[in-house]
Protein backbone atom coordinates (compact mmCIF):
# COMPACT_ATOMS: atom_id res chain seq x y z
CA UNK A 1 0.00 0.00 0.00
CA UNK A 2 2.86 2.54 1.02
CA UNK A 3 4.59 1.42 -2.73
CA UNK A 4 1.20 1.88 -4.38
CA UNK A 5 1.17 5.30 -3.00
CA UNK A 6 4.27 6.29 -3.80
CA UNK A 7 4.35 5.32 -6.87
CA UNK A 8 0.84 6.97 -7.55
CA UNK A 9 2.78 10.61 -6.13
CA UNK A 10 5.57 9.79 -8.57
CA UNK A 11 3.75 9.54 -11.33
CA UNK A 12 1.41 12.49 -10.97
CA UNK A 13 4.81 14.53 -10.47
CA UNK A 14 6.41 13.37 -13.42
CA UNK A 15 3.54 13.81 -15.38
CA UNK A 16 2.98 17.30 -14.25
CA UNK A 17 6.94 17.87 -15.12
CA UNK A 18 7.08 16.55 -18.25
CA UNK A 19 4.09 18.02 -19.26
CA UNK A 20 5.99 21.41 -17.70
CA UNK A 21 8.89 20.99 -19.75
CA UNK A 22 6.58 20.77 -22.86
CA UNK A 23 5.40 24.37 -22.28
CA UNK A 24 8.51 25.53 -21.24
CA UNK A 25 10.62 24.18 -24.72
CA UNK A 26 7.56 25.45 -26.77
CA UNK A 27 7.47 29.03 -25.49
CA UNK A 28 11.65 29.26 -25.50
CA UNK A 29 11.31 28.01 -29.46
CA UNK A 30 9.10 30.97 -29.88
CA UNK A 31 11.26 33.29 -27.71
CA UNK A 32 14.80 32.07 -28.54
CA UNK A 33 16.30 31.95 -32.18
CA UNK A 34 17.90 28.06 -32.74
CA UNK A 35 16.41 26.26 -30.17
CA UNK A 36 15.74 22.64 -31.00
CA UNK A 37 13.27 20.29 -29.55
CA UNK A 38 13.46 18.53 -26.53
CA UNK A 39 16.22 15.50 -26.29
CA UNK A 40 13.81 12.73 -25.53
CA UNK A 41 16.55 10.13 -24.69
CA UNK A 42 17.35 12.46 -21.74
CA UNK A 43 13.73 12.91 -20.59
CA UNK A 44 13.28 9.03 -20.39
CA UNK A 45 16.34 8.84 -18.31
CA UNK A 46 15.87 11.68 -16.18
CA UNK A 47 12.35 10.14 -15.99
CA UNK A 48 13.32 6.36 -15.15
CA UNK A 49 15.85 7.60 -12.31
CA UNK A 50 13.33 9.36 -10.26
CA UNK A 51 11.09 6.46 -10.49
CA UNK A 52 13.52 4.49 -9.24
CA UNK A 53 14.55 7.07 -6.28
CA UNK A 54 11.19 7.39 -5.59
CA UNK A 55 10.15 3.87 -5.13
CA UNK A 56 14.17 3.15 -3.48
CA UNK A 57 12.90 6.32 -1.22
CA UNK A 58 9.52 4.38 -0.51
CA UNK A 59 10.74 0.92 -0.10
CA UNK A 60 12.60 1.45 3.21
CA UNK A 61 9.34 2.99 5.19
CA UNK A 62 7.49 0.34 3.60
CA UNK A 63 9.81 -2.37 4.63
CA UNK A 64 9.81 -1.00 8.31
CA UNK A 65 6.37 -0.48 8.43
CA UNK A 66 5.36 -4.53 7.28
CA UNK A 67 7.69 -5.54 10.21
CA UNK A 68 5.32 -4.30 12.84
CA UNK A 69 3.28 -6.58 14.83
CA UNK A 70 -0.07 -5.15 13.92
CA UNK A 71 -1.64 -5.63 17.80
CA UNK A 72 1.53 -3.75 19.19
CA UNK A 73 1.13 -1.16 17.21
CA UNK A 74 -2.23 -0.92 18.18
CA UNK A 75 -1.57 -1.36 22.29
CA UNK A 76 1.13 2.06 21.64
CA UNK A 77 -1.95 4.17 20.55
């Protein structure tokens, strides 16, 4: 569930980025005299290592958190 979440918040930010960088290489090629498009290569890469930090980032709370005994954790509260 923590994964699924993270990942979910991952996605939705990379979306809204990429979707960001769009804009932003559409209104310099207007703007700015011989710029090219975007280098998709390096979108995909950029793209695949913050999935990966992301879901590296989530995995360690996750991991901790499926170690709990569940009636402990309910006693603490």
């Amino acid at each position: 569930m923590v994964l699924r979440e993270a990942l979910f918040l991952a996605c939705a930010g990379l979306t809204i980025g990429l979707v960001g960088a769009w804009l932003v290489e559409r209104a310099m090629q207007s703007t700015l005299y011989g710029i090219g498009s975007i280098d998709v290569s390096a979108l995909a890469a950029v793209s695949a290592i913050l999935l990966l930090s992301s879901l590296l980032a989530s995995y360690v709370p996750a991991r901790r958190a499926s170690r709990v005994d569940p009636m402990r954790a309910l006693r603490i509260d």
